[in-house]
Protein backbone atom coordinates (compact mmCIF):
# COMPACT_ATOMS: atom_id res chain seq x y z
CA UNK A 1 0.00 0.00 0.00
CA UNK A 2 1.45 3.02 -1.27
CA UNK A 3 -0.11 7.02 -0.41
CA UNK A 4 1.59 10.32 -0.56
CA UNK A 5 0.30 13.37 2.34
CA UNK A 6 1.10 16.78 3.28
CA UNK A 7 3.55 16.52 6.07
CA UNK A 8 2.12 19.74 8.20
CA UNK A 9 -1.21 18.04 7.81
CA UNK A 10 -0.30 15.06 9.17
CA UNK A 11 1.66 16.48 12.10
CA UNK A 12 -1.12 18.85 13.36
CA UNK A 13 -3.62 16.02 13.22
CA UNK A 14 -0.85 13.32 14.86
CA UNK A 15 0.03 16.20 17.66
CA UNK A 16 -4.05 17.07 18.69
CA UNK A 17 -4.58 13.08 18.77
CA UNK A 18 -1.72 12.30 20.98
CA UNK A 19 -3.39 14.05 23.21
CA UNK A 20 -5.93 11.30 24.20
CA UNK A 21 -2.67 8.85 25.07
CA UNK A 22 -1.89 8.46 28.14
CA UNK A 23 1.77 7.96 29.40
CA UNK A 24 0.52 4.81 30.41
CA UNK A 25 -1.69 2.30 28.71
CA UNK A 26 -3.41 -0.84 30.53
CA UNK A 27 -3.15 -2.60 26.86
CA UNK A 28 0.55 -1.73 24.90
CA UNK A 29 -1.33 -1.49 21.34
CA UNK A 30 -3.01 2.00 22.84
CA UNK A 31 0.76 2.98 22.87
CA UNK A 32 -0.37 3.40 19.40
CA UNK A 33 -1.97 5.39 16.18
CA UNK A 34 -4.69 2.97 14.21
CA UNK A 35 -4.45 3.94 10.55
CA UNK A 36 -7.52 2.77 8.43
CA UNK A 37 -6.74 3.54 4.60
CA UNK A 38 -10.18 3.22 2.50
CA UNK A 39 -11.43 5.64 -0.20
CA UNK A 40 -9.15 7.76 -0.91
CA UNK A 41 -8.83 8.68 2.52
CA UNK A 42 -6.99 7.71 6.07
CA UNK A 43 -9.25 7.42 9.16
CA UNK A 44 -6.58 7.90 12.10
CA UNK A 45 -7.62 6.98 15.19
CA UNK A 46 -6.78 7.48 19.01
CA UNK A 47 -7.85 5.96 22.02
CA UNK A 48 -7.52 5.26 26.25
CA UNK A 49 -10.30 3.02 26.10
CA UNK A 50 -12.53 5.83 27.53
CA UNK A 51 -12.13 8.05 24.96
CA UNK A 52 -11.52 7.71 21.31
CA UNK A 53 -10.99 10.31 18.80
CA UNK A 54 -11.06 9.85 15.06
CA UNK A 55 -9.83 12.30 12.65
CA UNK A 56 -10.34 12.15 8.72
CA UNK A 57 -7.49 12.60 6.12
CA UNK A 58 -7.41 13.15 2.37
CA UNK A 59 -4.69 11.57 0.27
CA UNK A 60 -3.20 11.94 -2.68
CA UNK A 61 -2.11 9.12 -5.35
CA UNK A 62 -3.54 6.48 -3.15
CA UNK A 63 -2.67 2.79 -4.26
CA UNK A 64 -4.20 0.37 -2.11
CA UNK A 65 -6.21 0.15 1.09
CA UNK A 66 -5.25 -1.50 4.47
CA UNK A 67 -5.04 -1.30 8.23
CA UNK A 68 -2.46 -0.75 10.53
CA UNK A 69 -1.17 0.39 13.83
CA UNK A 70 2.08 2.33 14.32
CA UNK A 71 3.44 3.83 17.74
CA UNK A 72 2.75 7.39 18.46
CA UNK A 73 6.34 8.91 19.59
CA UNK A 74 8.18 7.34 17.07
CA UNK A 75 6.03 8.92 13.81
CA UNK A 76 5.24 12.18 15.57
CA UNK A 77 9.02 12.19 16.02
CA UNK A 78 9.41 11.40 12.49
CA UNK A 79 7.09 13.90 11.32
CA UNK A 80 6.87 17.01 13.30
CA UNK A 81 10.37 19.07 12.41
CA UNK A 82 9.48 18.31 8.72
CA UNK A 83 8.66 21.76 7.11
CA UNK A 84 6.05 21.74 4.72
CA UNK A 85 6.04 18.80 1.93
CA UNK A 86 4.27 16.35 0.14
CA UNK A 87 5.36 12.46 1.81
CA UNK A 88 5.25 9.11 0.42
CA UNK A 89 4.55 6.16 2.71
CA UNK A 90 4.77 2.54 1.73
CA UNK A 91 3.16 0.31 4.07
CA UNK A 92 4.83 -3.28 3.60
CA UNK A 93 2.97 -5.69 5.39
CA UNK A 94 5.47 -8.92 4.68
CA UNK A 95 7.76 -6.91 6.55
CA UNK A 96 5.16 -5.18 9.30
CA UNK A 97 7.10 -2.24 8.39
CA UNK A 98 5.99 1.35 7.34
CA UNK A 99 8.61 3.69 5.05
CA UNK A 100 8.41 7.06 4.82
CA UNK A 101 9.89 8.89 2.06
CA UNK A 102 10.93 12.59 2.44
CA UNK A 103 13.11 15.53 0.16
CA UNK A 104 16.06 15.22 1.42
CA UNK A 105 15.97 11.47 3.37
CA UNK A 106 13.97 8.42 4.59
CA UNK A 107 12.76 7.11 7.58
CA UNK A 108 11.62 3.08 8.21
CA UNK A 109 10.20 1.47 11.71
CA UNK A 110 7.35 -1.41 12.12
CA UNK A 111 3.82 -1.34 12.37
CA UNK A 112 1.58 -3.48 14.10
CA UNK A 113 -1.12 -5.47 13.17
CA UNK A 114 -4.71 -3.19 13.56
CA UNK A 115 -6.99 -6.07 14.69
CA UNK A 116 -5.50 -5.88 18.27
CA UNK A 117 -7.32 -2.66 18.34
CA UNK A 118 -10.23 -2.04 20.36
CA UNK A 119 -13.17 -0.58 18.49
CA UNK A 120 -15.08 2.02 20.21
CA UNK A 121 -18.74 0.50 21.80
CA UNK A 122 -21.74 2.35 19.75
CA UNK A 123 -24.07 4.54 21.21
CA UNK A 124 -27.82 2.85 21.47
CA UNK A 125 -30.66 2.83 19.61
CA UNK A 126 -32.92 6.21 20.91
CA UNK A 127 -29.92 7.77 21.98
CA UNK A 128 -30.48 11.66 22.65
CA UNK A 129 -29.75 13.91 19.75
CA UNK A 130 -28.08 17.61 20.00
CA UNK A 131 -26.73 20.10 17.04
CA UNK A 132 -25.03 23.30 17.74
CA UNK A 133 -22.17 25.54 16.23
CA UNK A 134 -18.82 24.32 16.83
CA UNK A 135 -17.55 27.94 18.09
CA UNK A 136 -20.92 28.13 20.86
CA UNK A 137 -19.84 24.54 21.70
CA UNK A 138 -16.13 25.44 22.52
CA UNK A 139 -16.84 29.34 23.79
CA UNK A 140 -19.39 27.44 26.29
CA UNK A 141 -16.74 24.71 27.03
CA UNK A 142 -13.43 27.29 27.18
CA UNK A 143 -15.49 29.55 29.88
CA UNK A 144 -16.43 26.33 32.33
CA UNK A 145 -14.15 24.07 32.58
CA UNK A 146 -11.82 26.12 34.83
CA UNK A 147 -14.72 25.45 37.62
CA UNK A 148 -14.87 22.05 37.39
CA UNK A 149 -13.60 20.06 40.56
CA UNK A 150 -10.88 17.61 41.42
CA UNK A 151 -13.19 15.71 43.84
CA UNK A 152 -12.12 12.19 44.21
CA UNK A 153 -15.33 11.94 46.74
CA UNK A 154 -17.72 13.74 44.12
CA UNK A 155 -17.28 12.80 40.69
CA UNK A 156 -20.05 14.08 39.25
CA UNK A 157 -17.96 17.50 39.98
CA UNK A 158 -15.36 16.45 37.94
CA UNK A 159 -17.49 17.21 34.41
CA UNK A 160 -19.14 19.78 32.54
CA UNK A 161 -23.01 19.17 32.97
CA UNK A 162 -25.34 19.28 29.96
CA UNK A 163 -28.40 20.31 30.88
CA UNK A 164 -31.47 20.18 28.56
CA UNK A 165 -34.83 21.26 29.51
CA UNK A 166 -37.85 22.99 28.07
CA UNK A 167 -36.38 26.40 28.31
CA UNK A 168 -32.76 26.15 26.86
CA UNK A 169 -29.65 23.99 27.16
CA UNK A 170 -27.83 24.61 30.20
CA UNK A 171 -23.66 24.22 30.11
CA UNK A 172 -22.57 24.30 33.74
CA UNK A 173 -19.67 23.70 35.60
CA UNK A 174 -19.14 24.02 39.72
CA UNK A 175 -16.32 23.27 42.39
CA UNK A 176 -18.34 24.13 45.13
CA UNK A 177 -16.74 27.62 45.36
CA UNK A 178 -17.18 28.69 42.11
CA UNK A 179 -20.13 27.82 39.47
CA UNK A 180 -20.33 29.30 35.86
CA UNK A 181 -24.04 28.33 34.31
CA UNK A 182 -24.09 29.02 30.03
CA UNK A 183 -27.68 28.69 28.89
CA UNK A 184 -28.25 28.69 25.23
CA UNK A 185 -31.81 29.27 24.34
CA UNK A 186 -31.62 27.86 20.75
CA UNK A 187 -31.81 24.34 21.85
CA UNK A 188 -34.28 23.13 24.32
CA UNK A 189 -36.38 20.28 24.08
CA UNK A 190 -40.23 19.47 26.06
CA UNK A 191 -38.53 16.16 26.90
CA UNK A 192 -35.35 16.77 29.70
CA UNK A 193 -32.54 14.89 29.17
CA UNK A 194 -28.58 15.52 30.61
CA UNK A 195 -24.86 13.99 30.76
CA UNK A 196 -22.20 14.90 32.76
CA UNK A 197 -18.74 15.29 30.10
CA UNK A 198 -15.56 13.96 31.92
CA UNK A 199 -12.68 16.80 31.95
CA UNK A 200 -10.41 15.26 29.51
CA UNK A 201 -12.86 15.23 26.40
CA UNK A 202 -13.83 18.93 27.40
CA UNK A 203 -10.25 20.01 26.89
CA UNK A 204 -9.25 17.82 23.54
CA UNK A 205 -13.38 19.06 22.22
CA UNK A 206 -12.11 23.12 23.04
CA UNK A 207 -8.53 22.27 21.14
CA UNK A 208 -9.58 21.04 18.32
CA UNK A 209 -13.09 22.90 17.80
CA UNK A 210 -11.37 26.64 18.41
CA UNK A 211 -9.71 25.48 14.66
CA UNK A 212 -12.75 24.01 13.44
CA UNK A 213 -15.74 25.37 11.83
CA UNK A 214 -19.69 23.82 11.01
CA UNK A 215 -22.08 22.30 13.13
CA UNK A 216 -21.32 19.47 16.22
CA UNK A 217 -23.72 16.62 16.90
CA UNK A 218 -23.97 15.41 20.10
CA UNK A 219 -25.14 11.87 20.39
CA UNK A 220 -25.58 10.56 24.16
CA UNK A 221 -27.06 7.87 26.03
CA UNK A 222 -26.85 6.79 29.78
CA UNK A 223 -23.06 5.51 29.53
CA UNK A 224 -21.39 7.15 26.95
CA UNK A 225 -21.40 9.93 23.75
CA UNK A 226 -20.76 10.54 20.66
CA UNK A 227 -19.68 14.09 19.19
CA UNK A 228 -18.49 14.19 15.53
CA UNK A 229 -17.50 17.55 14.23
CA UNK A 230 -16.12 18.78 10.35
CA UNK A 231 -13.08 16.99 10.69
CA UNK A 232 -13.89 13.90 12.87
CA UNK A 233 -15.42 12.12 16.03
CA UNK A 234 -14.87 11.66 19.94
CA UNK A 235 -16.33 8.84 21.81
CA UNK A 236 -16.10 8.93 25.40
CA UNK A 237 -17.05 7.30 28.59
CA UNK A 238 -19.74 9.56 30.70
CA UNK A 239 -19.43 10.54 34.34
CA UNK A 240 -22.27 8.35 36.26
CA UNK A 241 -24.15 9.66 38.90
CA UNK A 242 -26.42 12.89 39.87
CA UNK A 243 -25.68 16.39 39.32
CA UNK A 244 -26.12 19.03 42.31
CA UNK A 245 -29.02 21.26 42.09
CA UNK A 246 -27.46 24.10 40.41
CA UNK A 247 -29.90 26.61 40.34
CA UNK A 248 -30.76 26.43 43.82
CA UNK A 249 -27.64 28.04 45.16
CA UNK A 250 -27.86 30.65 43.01
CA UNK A 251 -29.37 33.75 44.31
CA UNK A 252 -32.32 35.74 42.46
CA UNK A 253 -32.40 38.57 44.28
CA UNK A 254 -29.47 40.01 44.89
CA UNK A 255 -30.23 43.93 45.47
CA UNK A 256 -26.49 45.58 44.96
CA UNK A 257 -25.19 46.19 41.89
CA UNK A 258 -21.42 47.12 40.93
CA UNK A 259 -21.19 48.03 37.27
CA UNK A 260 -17.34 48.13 36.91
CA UNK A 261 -14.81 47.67 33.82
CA UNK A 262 -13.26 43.71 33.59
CA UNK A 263 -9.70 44.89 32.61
CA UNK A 264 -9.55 47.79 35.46
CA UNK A 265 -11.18 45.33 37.94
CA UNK A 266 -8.69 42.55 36.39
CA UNK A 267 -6.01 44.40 36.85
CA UNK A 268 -6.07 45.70 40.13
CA UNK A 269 -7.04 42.39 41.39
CA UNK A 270 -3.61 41.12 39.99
CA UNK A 271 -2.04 43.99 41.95
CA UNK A 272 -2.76 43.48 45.03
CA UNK A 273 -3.40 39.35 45.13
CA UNK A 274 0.69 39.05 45.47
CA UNK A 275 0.04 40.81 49.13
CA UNK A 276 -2.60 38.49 50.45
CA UNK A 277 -2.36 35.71 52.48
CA UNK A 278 -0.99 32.48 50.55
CA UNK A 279 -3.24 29.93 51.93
CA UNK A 280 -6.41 31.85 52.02
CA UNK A 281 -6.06 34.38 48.86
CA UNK A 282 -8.56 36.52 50.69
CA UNK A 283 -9.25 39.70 49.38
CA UNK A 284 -11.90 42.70 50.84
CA UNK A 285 -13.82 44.16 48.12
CA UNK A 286 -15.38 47.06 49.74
CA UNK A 287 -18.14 49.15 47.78
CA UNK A 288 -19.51 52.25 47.65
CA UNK A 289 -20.74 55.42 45.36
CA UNK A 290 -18.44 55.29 42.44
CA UNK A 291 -15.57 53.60 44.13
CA UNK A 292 -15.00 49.83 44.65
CA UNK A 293 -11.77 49.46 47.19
CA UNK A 294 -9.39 46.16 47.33
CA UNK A 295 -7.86 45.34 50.36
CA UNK A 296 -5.42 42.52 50.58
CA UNK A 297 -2.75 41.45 53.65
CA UNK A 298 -0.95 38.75 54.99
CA UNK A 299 -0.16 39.38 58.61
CA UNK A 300 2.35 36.52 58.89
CA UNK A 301 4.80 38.40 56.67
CA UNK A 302 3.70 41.95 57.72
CA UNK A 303 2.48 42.98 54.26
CA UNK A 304 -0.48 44.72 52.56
CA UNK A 305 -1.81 46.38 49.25
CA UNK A 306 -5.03 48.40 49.06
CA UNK A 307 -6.47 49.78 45.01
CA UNK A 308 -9.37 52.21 44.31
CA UNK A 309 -10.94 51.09 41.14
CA UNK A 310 -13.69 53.68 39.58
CA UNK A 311 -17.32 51.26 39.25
CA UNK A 312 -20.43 52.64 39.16
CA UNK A 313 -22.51 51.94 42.79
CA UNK A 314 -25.94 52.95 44.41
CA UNK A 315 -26.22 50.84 47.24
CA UNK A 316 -25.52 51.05 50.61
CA UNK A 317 -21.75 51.04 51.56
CA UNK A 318 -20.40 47.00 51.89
CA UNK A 319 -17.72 44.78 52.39
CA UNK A 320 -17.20 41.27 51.33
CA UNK A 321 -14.51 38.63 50.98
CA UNK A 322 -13.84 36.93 48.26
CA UNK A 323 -10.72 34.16 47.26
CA UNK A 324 -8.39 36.39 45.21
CA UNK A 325 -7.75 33.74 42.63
CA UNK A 326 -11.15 32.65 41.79
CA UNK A 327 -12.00 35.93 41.07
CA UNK A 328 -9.09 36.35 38.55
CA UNK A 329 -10.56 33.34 36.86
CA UNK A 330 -13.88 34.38 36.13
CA UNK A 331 -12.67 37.66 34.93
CA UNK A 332 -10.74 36.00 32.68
CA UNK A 333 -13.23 33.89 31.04
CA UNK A 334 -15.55 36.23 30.62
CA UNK A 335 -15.20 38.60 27.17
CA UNK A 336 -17.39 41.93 27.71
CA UNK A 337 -16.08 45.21 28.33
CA UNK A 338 -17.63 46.01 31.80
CA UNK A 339 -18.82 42.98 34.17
CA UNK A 340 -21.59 43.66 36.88
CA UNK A 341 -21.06 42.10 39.97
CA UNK A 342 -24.92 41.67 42.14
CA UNK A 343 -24.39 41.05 45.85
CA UNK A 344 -26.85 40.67 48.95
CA UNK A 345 -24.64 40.58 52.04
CA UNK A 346 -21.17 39.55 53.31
CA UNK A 347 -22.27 35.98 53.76
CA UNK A 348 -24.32 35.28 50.18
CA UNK A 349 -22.63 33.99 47.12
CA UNK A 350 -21.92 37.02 44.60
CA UNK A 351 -23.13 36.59 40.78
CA UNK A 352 -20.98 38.38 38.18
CA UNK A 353 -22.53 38.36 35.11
CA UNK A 354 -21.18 40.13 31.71
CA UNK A 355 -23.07 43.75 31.01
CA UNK A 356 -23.49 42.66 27.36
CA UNK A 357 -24.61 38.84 27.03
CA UNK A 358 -23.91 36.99 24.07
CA UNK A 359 -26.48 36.41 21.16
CA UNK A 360 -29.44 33.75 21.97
CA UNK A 361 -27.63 33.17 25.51
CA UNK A 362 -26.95 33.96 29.07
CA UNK A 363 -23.97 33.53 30.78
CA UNK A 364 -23.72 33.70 34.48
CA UNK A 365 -20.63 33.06 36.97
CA UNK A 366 -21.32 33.03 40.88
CA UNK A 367 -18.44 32.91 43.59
CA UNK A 368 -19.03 31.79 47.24
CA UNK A 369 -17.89 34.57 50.17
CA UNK A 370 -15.34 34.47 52.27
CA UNK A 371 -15.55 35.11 55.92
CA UNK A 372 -13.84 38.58 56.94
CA UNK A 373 -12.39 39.14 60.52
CA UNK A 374 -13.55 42.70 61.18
């Protein structure tokens, strides 16, 4: 079997892949890159054995079709410093050996033999159906997986939730400190369905779908999903179990309102977080008209830092505590100009929300207090 391939092409779709590896693989063959030749075209595949992700390749002057399975260091190593040119690879399966043919030299190592490769388990019959834009799908992704938990007593914290109701698809992600709730009001269905996504798919699905364009279907039962984009597929393995009720924590009527400017607020939050206290990153916000104050200190090492940043404020004069660091992070995943921050008292969760929501959704972060010793 005989096929020639842009070398770039190959590389950027052999590096995003790679990613699903682990360092270390229950069964060796998962050490290793399936190649299925058929068509015209090379299906490359990835796998863990919880996730699997497929990706799609034209060729050129293909002559023959076959499978094989070939090691993932050594041909990324073979492939990646090669600057932009067109390959030739001869697959010779008396010898179990691939040979790669390049301007200026050659490379040659084996292959393996593709039936040891475990095939990814289908999703069932009446298996729950979603389509939506590859750059909502990774926007909504890139702004909630930073709140996900590492909660070996609560998995179902671990994952992104998908949430769809009657009203609108809900994309929500929570740590117990921290909780960031997309809803997207083009999809909603009279029939409720939801899956939790594991952390690992999140990140390679925001990766690869920033570069991709088109629509993403999201096939999902009670085990497992199915999410095949422009340029390819990811099966994974589902988080089991029962998600938190999200709304309930999060306030409705929170009467004080700080209309403020993300990059000032960002900023000065960056400023002064060096001067608090390393274990608890607790800062003061203190608000009142036109003026929101930051207060940071660490008494062990004698230090402090206090910032005046220019908000807009009509409610009565407050102070609350919030973890430094958290706060950075939702600033930093949201995109608007000016952010408005809603707060009830020093000991309710604060909602920061962006002043200009995005088209056809709503996107809403809330942070938990911290206690302040007045």
């Amino acid at each position: 079997m005989r096929f020639n391939i842009s070398s770039t092409a190959l590389s950027s779709k052999l590096l995003t892949l790679s990613k699903v590896i682990n360092s270390k693989n229950s069964l060796p063959i998962l050490d290793s890159f399936l190649v299925e030749v058929h068509n015209g075209q090379a299906a490359i595949t990835a796998s863990d054995s919880e996730n699997v992700m497929q990706t799609i390749l034209p060729l050129d002057n293909c002559e023959g079709e076959g499978n094989f399975a070939v090691n993932n260091h050594t041909i990324l190593d073979a492939v990646k410093e090669l600057p932009e040119q067109p390959l030739t690879i001869d697959v010779n399966y008396d010898e179990w050996k691939m040979y790669i043919t390049y301007q200026n030299g050659s490379y040659n190592f084996p292959i393996q033999n593709a039936d040891e490769y475990p095939k990814a388990q289908p999703i069932n019959e009446g298996a729950t159906v979603l389509t939506l834009d590859s750059s909502i799908l990774a926007g909504n992704i890139t702004r909630s997986i930073f709140a996900t938990a590492q909660d070996e007593l609560r998995p179902v914290m671990n994952g992104i939730y998908f949430d769809l109701t009657a009203d609108a698809l809900a994309i929500v992600a929570s740590d117990g400190h921290k909780l960031v709730r997309n809803k997207n009001f083009t999809l909603k269905s009279d029939t409720p369905s939801a899956f939790i996504l594991p952390k690992k798919p999140a990140s390679l699905l925001k990766n690869i779908l920033s570069k991709d364009g088109g629509d993403v279907t999201i096939k999902f039962d009670d085990r497992s999903a199915e999410i095949s984009f422009s340029e390819g597929s990811l099966s994974c393995r589902l988080i089991e179990g029962r998600y938190p009720n999200y709304n309930s924590v999060i306030p409705q009527d929170n009467p004080n309102q700080i209309t403020i400017d993300r990059r000032s607020l960002l900023g000065a939050l960056r400023r002064v977080l060096p001067f608090a206290s390393d274990s608890s990153q607790l800062i003061r916000f203190h608000a009142e008209a036109g003026t929101l104050s930051l207060n940071a200190e660490d008494i062990d090492f004698a230090t402090s830092a206090k910032e005046n940043v220019t908000c807009e404020y009509g409610g009565q004069p407050m102070s609350i505590g919030f973890k430094g660091s958290s706060m950075v992070e939702i600033l930093n995943n949201l995109e608007s100009d000016d952010v408005i921050i809603q707060l009830a008292d020093p000991s309710r969760a604060g909602v920061v929300i962006p002043s200009v929501q995005p088209d056809d959704e709503e996107v809403l972060m809330l942070i938990m207090p911290m206690l302040l010793n007045d």
